[in-house]
C-alpha atoms as a PDB file:
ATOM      1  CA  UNK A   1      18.856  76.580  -1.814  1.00  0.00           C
ATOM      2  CA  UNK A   2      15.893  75.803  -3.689  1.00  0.00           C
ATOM      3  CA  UNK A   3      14.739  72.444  -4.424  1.00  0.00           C
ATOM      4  CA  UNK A   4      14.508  70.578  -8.104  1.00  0.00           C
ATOM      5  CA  UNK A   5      12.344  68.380  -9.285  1.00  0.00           C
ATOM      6  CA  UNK A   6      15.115  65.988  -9.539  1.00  0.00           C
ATOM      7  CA  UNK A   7      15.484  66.044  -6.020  1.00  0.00           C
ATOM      8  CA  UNK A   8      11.518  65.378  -5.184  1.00  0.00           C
ATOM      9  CA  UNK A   9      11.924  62.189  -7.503  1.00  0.00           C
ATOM     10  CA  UNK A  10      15.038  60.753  -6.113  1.00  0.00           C
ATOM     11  CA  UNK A  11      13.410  60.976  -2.606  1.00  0.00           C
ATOM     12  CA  UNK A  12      10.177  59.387  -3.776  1.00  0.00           C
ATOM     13  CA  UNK A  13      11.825  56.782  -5.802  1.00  0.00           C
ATOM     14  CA  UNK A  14      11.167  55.517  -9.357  1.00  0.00           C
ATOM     15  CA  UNK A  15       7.773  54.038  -9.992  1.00  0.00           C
ATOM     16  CA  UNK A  16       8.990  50.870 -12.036  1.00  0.00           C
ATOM     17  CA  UNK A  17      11.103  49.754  -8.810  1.00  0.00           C
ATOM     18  CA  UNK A  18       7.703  49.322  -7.021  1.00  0.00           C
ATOM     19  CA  UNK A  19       6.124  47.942 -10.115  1.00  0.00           C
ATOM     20  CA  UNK A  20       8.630  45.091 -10.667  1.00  0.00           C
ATOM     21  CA  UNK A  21       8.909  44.224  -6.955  1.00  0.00           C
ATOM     22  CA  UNK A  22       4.744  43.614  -6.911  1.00  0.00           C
ATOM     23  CA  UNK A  23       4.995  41.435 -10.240  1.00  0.00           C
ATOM     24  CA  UNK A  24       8.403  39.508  -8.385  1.00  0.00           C
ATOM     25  CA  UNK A  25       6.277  39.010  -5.322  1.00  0.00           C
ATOM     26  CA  UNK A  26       3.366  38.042  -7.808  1.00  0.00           C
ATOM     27  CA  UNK A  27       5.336  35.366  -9.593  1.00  0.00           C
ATOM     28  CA  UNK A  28       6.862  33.618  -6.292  1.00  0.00           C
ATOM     29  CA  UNK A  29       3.484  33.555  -4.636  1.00  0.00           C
ATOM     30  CA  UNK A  30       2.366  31.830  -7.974  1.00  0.00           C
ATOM     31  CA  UNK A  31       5.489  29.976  -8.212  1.00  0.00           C
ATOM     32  CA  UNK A  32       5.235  28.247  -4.378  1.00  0.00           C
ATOM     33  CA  UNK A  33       1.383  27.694  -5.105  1.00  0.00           C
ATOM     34  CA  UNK A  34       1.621  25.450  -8.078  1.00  0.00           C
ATOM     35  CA  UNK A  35       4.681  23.365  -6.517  1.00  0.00           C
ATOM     36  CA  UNK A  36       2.440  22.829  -3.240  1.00  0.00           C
ATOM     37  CA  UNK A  37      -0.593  21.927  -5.167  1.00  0.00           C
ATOM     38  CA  UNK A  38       1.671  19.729  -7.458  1.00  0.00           C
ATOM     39  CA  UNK A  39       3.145  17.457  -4.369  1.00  0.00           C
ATOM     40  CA  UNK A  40      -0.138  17.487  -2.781  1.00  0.00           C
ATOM     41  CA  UNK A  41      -1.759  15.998  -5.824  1.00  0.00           C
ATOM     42  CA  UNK A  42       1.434  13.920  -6.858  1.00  0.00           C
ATOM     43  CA  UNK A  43       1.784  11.429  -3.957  1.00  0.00           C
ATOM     44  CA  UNK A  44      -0.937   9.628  -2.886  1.00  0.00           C
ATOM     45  CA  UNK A  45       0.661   7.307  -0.056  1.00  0.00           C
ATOM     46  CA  UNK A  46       1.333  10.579   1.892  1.00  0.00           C
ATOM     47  CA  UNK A  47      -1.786  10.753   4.253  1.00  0.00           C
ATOM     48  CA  UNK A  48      -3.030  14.540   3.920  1.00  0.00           C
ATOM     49  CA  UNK A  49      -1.987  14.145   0.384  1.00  0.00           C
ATOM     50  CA  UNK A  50      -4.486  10.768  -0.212  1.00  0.00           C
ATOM     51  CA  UNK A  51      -7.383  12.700   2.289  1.00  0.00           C
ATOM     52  CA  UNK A  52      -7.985  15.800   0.355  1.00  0.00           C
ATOM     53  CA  UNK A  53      -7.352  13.707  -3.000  1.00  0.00           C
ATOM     54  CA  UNK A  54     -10.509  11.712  -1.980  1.00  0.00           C
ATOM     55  CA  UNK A  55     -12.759  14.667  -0.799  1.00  0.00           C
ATOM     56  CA  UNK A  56     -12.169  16.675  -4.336  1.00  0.00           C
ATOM     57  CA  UNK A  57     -12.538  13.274  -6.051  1.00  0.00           C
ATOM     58  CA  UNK A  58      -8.967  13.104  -7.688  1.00  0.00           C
ATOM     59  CA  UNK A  59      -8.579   9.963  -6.831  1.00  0.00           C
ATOM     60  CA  UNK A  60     -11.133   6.763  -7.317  1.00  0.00           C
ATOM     61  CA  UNK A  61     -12.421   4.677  -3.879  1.00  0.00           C
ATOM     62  CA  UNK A  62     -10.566   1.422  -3.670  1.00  0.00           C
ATOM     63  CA  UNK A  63     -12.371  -0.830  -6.518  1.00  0.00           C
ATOM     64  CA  UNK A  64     -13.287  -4.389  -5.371  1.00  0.00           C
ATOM     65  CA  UNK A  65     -12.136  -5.964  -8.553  1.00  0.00           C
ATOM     66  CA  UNK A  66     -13.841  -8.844  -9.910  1.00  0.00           C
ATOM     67  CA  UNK A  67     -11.992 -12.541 -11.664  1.00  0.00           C
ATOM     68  CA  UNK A  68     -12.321 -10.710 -14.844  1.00  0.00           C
ATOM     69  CA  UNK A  69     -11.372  -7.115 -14.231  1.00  0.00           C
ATOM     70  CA  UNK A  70      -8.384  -8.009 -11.693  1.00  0.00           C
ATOM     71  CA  UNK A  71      -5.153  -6.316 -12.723  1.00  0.00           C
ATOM     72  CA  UNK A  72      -2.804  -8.757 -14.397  1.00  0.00           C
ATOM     73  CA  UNK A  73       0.562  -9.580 -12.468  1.00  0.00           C
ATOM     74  CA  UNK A  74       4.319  -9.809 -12.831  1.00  0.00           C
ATOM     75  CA  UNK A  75       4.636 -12.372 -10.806  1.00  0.00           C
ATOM     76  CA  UNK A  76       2.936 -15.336  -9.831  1.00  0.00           C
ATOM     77  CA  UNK A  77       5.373 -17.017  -6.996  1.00  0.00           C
ATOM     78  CA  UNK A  78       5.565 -19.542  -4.514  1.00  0.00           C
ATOM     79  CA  UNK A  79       7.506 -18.877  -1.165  1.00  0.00           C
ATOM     80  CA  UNK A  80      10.530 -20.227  -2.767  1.00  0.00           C
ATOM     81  CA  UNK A  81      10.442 -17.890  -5.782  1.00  0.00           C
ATOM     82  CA  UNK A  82       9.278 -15.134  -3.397  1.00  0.00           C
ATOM     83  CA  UNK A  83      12.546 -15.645  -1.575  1.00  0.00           C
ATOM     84  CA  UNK A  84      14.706 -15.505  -3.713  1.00  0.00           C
ATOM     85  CA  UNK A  85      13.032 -12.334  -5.846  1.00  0.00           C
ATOM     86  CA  UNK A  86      13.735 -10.213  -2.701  1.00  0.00           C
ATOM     87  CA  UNK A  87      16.705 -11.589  -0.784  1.00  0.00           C
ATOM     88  CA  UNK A  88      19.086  -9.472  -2.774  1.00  0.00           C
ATOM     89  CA  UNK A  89      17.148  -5.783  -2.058  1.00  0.00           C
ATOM     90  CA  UNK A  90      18.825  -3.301   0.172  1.00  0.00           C
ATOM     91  CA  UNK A  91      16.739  -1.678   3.124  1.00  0.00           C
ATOM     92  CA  UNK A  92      16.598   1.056   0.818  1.00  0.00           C
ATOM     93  CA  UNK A  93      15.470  -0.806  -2.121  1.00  0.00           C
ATOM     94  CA  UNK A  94      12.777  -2.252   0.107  1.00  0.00           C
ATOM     95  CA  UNK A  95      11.614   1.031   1.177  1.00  0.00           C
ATOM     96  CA  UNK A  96      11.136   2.447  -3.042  1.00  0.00           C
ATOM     97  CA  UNK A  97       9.111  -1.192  -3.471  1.00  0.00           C
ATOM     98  CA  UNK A  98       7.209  -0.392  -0.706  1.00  0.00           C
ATOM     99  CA  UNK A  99       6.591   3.217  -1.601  1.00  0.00           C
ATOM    100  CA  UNK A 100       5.466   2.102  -5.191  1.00  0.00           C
ATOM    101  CA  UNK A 101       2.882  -1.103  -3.662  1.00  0.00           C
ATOM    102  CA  UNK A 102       1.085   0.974  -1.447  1.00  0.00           C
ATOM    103  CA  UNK A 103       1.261   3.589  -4.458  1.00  0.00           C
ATOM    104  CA  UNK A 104      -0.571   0.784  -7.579  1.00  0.00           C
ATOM    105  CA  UNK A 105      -2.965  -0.366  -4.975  1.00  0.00           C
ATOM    106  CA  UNK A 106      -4.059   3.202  -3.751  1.00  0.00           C
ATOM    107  CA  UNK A 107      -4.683   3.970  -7.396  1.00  0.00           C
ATOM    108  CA  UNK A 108      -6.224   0.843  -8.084  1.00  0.00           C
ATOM    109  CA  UNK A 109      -3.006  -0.899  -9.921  1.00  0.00           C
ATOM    110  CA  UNK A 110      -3.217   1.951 -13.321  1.00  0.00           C
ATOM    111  CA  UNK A 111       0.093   1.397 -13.159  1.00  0.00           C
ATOM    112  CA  UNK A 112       0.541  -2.207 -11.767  1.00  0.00           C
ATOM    113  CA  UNK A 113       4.220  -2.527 -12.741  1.00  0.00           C
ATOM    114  CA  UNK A 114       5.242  -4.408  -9.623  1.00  0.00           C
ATOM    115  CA  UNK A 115       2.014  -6.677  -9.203  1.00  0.00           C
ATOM    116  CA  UNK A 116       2.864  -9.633  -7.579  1.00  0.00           C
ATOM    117  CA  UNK A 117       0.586 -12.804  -6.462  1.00  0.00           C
ATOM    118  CA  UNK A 118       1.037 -14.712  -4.126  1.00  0.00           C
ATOM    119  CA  UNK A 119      -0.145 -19.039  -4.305  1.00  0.00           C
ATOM    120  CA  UNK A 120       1.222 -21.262  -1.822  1.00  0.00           C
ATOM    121  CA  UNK A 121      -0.332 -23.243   1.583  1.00  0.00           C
ATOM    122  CA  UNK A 122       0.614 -21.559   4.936  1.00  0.00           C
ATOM    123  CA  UNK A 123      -0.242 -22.558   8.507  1.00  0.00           C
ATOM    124  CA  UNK A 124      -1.765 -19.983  10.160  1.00  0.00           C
ATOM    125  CA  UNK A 125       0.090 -18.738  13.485  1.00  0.00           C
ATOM    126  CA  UNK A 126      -2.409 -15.575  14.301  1.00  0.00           C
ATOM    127  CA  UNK A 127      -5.426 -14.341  13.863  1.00  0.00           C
ATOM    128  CA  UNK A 128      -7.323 -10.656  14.445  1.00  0.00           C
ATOM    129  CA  UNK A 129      -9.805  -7.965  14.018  1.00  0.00           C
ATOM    130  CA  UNK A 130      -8.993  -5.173  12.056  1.00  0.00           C
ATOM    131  CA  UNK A 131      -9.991  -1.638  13.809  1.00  0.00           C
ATOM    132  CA  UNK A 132      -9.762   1.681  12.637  1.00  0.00           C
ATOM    133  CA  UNK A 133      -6.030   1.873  13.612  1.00  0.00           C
ATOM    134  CA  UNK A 134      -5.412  -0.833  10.520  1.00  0.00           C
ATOM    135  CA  UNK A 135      -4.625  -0.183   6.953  1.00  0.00           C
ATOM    136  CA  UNK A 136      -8.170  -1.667   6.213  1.00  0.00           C
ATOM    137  CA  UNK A 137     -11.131  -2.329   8.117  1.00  0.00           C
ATOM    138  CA  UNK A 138     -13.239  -4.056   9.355  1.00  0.00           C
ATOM    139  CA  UNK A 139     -12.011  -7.359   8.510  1.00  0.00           C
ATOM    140  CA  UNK A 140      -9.276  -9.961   9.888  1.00  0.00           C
ATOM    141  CA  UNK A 141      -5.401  -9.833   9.445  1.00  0.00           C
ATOM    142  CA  UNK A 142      -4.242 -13.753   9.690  1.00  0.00           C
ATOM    143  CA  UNK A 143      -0.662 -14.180  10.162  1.00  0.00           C
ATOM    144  CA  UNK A 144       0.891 -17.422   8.690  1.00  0.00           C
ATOM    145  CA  UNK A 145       4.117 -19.706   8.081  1.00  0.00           C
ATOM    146  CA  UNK A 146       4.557 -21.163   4.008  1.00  0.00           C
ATOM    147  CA  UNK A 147       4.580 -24.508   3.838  1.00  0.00           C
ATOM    148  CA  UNK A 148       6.418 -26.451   1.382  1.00  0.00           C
ATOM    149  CA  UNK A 149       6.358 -30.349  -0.230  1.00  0.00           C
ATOM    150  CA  UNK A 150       9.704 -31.222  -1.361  1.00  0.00           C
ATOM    151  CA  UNK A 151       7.945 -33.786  -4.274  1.00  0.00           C
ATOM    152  CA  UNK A 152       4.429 -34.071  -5.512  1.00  0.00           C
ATOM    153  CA  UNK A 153       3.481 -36.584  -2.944  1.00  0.00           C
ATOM    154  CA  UNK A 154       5.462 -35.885   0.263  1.00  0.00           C
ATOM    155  CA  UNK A 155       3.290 -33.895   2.821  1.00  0.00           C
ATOM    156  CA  UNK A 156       3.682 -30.106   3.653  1.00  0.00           C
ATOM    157  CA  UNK A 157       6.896 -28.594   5.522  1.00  0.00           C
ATOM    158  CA  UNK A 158       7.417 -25.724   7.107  1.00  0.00           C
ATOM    159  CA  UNK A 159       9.332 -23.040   5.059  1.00  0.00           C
ATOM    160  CA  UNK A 160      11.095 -19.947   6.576  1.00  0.00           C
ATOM    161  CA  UNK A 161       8.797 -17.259   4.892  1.00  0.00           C
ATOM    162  CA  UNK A 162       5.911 -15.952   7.008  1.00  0.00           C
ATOM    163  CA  UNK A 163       3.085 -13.753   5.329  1.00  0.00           C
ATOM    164  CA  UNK A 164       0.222 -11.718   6.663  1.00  0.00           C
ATOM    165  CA  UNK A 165      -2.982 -11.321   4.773  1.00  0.00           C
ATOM    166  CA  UNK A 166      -5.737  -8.499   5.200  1.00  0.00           C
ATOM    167  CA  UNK A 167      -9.080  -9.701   4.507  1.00  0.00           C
ATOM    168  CA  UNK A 168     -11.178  -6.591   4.440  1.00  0.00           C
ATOM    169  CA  UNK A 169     -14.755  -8.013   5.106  1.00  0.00           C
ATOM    170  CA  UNK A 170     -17.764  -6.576   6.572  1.00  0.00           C
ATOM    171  CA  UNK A 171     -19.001 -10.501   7.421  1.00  0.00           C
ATOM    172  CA  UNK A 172     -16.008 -12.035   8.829  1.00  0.00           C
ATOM    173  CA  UNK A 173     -15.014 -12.718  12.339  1.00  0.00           C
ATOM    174  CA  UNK A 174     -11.646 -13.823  14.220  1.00  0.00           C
ATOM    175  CA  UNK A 175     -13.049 -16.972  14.565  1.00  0.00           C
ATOM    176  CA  UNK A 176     -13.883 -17.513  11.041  1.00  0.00           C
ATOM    177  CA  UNK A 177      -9.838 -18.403  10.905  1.00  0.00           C
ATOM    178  CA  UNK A 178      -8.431 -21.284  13.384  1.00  0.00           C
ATOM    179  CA  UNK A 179      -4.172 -21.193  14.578  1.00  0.00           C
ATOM    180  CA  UNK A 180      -2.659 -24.242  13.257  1.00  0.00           C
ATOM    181  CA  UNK A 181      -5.131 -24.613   9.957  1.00  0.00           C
ATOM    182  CA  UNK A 182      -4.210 -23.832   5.983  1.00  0.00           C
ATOM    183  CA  UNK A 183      -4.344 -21.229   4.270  1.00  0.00           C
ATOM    184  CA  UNK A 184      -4.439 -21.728   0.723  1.00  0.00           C
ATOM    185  CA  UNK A 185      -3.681 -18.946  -1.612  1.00  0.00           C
ATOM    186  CA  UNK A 186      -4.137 -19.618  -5.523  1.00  0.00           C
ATOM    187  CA  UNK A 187      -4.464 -16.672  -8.301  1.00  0.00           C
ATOM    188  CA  UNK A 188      -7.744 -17.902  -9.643  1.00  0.00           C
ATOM    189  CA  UNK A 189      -9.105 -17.871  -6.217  1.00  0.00           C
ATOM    190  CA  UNK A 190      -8.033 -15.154  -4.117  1.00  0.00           C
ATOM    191  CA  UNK A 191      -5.610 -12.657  -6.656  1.00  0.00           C
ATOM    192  CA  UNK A 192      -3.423 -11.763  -2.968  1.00  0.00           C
ATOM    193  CA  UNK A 193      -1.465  -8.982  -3.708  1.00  0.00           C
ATOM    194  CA  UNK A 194       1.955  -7.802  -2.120  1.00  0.00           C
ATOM    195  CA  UNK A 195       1.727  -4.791  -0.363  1.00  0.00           C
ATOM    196  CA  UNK A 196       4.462  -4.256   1.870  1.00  0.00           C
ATOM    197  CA  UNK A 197       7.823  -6.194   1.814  1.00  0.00           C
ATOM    198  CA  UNK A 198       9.739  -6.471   4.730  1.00  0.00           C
ATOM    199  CA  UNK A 199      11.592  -9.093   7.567  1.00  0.00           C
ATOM    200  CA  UNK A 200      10.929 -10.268  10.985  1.00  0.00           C
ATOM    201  CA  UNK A 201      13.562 -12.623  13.148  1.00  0.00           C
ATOM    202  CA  UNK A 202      13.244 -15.936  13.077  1.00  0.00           C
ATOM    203  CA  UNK A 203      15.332 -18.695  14.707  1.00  0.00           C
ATOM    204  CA  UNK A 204      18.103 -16.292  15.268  1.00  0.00           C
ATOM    205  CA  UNK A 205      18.156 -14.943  11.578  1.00  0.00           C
ATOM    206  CA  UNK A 206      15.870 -12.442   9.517  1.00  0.00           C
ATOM    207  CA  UNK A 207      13.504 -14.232   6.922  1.00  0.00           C
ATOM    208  CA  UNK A 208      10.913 -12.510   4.205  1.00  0.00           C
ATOM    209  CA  UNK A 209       7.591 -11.226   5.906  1.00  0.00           C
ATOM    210  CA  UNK A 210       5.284 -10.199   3.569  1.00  0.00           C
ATOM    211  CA  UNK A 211       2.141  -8.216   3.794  1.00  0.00           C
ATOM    212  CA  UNK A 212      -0.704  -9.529   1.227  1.00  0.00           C
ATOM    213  CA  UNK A 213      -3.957  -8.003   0.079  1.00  0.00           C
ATOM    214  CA  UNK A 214      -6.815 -10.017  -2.135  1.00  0.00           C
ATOM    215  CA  UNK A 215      -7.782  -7.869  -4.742  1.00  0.00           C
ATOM    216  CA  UNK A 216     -10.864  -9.902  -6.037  1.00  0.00           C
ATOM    217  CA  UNK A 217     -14.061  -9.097  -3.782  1.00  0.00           C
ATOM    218  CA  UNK A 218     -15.196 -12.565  -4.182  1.00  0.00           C
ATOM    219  CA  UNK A 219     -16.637 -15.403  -1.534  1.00  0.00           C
ATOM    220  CA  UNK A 220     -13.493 -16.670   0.018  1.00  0.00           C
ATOM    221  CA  UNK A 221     -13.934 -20.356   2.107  1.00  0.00           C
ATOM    222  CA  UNK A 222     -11.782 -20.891   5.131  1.00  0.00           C
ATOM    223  CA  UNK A 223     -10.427 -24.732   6.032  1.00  0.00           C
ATOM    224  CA  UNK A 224     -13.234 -24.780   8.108  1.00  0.00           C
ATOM    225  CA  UNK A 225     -15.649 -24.234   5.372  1.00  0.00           C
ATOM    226  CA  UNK A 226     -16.658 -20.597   6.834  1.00  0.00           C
ATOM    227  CA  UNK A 227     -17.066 -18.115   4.065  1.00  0.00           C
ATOM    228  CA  UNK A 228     -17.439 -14.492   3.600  1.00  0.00           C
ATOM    229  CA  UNK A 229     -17.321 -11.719   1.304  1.00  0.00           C
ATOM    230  CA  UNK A 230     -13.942  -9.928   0.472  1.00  0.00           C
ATOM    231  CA  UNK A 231     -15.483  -6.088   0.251  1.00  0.00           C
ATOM    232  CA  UNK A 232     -12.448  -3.763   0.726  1.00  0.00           C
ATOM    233  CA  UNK A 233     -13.390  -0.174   1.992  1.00  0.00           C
ATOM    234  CA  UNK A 234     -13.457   3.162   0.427  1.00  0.00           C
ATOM    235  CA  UNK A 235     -10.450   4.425   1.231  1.00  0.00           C
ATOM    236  CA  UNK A 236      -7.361   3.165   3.454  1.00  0.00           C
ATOM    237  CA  UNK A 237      -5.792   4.511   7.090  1.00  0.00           C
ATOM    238  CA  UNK A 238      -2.691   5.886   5.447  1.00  0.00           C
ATOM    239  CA  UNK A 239      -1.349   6.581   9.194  1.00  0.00           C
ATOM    240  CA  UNK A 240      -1.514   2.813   9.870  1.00  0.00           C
ATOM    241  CA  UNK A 241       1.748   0.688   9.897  1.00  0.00           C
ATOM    242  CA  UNK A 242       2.263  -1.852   7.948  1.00  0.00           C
ATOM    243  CA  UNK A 243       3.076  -4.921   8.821  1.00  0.00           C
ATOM    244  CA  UNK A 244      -0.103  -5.362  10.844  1.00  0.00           C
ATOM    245  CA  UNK A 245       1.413  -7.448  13.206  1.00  0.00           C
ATOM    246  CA  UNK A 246       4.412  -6.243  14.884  1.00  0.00           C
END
C-alpha cells in the first residue's frame, strides 16, 4: 500500500508540539532563575547569601556610626525592663527576633524596628579575644552579670541577667578588661545594641543572656581608665555562633 502524506506527518510529529515544549522549558528555566536570584539577594543573615551580596556591592560594609548618625532605638532598658520585655517570648519567637537583629544590623539598622539599647552597670565575669571564628573581629567579647541598686543610694546588687558585649577594636587587648570590674553601659556613651536574645542556666533556673553590640565607633574607657577605639569590620562571620560564649 502506498504511503500518504498524512502518514509521513503523523510519524514526524507536529511542529508546534516541539515549539511549545522549548518555550515551556524556556519559561521554567527563567522561572527557577529569578526565584534563586530573589532568595539569594533577599536574606542577608544566610552566609552565601551575605558573601556574594558584599562582592557585587548589594549590600553596604558595616558603618561605624557616629553620636549623631546612630540609629534611633525602641528601647532604652535597664536589666529589669529587659527582663521583663522578653520573659514572655516562645523559643520560636526568640528565634524570628533573632533572625530580624542580626538582619537591621547587617543592613546597617534601614529598618531598625527592633533597636534596642542597652544602659545598666554589670560586673564583668569573662573576658576574650575575638578570632576569625567570632561574629566580629579582632576585638574582645566581655561577659558580665547586671547589677542593680534597689534606691538611689544603696550600693550595686547582683541581678539575674547576664550580657555579653562585642567590642570590635583593632587597639584593644584582653587585658584592657579586668573579671570582677564594671561595666557601664549608657546610650550617650556606648549606643550597645541587642543582637541576639537568648538564656543560659543559672542557679538551677534559665535567666535572659543577651548578646550586645556598640554601634557608635567612638573612644570607649574601661574602669581601669584603658581606652580604645570601637572600629567594627567590614563585614561579619555569618558562620559564627552567637552567643560568643557558650
Amino acid at each position: 500500500m502506498a504511503r500518504t502524506d498524512s502518514d509521513d506527518h503523523r510519524k514526524k510529529g507536529p511542529p508546534l508540539f516541539w515549539w511549545l515544549l522549548a518555550n515551556i522549558l524556556a519559561i521554567a528555566f527563567a522561572i527557577t532563575a529569578w526565584v534563586v536570584c530573589l532568595n539569594l539577594f533577599r536574606d542577608p543573615t544566610n552566609p552565601t547569601s551575605y558573601d556574594l551580596m558584599m562582592k557585587v556591592g548589594r549590600i553596604d560594609p558595616l558603618e561605624a556610626f557616629t553620636r549623631k548618625t546612630a540609629p534611633a532605638p525602641t528601647k532604652i532598658n535597664s536589666p529589669q525592663k529587659l527582663e521583663a520585655q522578653f520573659k514572655s517570648f516562645s523559643k520560636s519567637d526568640l528565634e524570628t527576633l533573632n533572625h530580624e537583629l542580626r538582619r537591621s544590623y547587617l543592613t546597617n539598622y534601614d529598618k531598625p524596628q527592633f533597636l534596642t539599647y542597652v544602659e545598666g552597670e554589670f560586673r564583668i565575669t569573662a573576658v576574650r579575644e575575638l578570632t576569625d571564628g567570632d561574629f566580629l573581629s579582632p576585638g574582645v567579647v566581655v561577659k558580665a552579670q547586671a547589677l542593680v541598686r534597689p534606691d538611689a543610694v544603696a550600693d550595686p546588687i547582683p541581678y539575674p541577667v547576664f550580657i555579653e558585649v562585642l567590642f570590635p577594636s583593632q587597639d584593644v587587648a584582653a587585658d584592657s578588661f579586668q573579671v570582677g570590674n564594671t561595666l557601664t553601659l549608657t546610650k550617650r556613651r556606648n549606643y550597645a545594641a541587642i543582637l541576639n536574645v537568648g538564656t543560659i542556666a543559672f542557679e538551677d533556673r534559665s535567666v535572659l543572656f543577651l548578646t550586645l553590640v556598640p554601634l557608635a565607633a567612638v573612644e570607649h574607657q574601661t574602669e581601669g581608665e584603658q581606652t580604645f577605639k570601637i572600629t567594627p569590620p567590614a563585614k561579619a562571620n555569618l558562620k559564627a555562633p552567637l552567643p560568643a560564649f557558650p
